[in-house]
C-alpha atoms as a PDB file:
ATOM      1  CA  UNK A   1      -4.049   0.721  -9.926  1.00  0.00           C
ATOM      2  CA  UNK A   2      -0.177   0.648  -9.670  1.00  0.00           C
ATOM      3  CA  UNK A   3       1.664  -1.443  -7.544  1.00  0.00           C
ATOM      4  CA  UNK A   4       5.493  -0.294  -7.530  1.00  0.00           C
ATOM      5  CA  UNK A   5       7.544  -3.371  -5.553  1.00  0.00           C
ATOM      6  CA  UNK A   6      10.893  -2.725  -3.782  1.00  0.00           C
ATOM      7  CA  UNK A   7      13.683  -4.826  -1.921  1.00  0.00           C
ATOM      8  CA  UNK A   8      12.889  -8.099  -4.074  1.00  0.00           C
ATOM      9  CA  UNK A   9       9.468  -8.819  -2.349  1.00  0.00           C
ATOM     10  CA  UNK A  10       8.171 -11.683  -4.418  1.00  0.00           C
ATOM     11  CA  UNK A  11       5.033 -10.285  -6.296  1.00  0.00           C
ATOM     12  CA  UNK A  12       2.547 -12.736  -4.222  1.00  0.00           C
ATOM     13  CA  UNK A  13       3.448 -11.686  -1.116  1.00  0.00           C
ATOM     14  CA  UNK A  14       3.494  -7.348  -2.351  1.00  0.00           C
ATOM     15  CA  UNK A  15      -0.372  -8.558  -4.016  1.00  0.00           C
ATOM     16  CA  UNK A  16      -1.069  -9.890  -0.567  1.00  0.00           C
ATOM     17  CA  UNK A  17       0.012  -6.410   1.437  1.00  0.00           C
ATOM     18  CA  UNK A  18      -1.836  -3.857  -0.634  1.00  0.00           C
ATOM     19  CA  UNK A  19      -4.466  -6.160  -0.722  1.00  0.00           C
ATOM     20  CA  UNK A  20      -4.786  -5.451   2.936  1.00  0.00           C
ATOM     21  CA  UNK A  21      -4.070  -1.724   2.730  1.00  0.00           C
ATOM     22  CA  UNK A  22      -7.557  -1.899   0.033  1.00  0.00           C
ATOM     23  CA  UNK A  23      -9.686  -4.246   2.528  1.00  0.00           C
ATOM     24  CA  UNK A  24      -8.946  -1.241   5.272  1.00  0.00           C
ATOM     25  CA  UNK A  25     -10.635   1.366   2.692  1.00  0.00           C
ATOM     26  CA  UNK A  26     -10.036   4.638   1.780  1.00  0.00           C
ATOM     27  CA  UNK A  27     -10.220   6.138   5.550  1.00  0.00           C
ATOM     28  CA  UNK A  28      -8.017   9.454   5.149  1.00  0.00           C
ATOM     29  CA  UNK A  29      -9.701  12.277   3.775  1.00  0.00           C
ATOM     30  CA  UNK A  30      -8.221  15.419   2.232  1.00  0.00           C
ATOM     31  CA  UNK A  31     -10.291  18.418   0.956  1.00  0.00           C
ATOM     32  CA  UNK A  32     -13.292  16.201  -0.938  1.00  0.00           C
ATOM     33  CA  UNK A  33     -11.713  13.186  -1.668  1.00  0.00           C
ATOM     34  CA  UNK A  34     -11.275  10.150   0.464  1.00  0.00           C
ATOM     35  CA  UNK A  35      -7.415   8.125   0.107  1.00  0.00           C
ATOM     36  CA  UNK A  36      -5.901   5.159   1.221  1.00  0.00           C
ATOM     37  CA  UNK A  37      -4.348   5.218   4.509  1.00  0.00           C
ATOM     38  CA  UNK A  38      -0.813   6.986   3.485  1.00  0.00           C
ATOM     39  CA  UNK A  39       1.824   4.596   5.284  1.00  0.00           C
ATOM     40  CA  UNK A  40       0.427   1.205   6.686  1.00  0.00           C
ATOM     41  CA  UNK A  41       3.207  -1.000   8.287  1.00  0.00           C
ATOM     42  CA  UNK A  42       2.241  -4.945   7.845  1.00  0.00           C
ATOM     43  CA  UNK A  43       4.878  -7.741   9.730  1.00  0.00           C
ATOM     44  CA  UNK A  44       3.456 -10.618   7.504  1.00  0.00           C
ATOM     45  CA  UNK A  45       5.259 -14.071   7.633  1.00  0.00           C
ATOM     46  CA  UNK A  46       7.811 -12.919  10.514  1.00  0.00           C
ATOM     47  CA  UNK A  47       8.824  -9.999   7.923  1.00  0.00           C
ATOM     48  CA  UNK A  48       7.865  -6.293   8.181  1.00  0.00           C
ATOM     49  CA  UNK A  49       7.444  -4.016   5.503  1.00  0.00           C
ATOM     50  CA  UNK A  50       5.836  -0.495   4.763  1.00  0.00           C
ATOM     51  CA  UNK A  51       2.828   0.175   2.317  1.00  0.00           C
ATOM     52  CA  UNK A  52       2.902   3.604   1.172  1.00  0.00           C
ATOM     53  CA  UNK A  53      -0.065   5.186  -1.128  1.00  0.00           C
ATOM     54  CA  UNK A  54       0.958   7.935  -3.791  1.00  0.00           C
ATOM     55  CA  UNK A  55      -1.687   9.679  -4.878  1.00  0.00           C
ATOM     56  CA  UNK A  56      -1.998   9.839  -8.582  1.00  0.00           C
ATOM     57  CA  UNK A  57      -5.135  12.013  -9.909  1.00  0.00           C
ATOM     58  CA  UNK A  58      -5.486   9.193 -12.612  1.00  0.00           C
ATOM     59  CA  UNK A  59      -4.894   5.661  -9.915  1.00  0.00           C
ATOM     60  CA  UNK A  60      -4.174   4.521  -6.765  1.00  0.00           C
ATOM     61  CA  UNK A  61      -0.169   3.331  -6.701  1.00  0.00           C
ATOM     62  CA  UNK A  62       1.158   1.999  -3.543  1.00  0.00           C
ATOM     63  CA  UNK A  63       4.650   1.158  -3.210  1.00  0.00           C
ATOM     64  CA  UNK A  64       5.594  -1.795  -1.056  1.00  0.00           C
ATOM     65  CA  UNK A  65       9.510  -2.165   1.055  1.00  0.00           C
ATOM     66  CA  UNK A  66      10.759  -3.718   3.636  1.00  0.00           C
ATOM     67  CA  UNK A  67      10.735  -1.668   6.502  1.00  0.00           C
END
């Protein structure tokens, strides 16, 4: 797993988001494979920012911004 972070989110709080993009599951499916939802949007601590899932034959990444 890859976790790409953007727009100076401290690391806890990017751990924290993707951790609840992985607690969702992989609940989009494409051909035979099941992903990670592809965009989640999370307002955590007053803030709101944008999970977004690349898929990568090898790992999962998911890039976290502020939306």
């Amino acid at each position: 797993m890859k976790i790409e972070i953007r727009d100076n989110i401290p690391d806890e709080i990017a751990i924290e988001l993707v951790g609840i993009v992985i607690r969702q599951g992989r609940i989009s499916q494409q051909r035979d494979r099941k992903y990670y939802c592809w965009v989640t949007k999370i307002t955590y601590d007053d803030d709101d920012y944008t999970v977004y899932v690349r898929d990568n034959r090898k790992t999962d990444c998911f890039v976290v911004t502020k939306s």
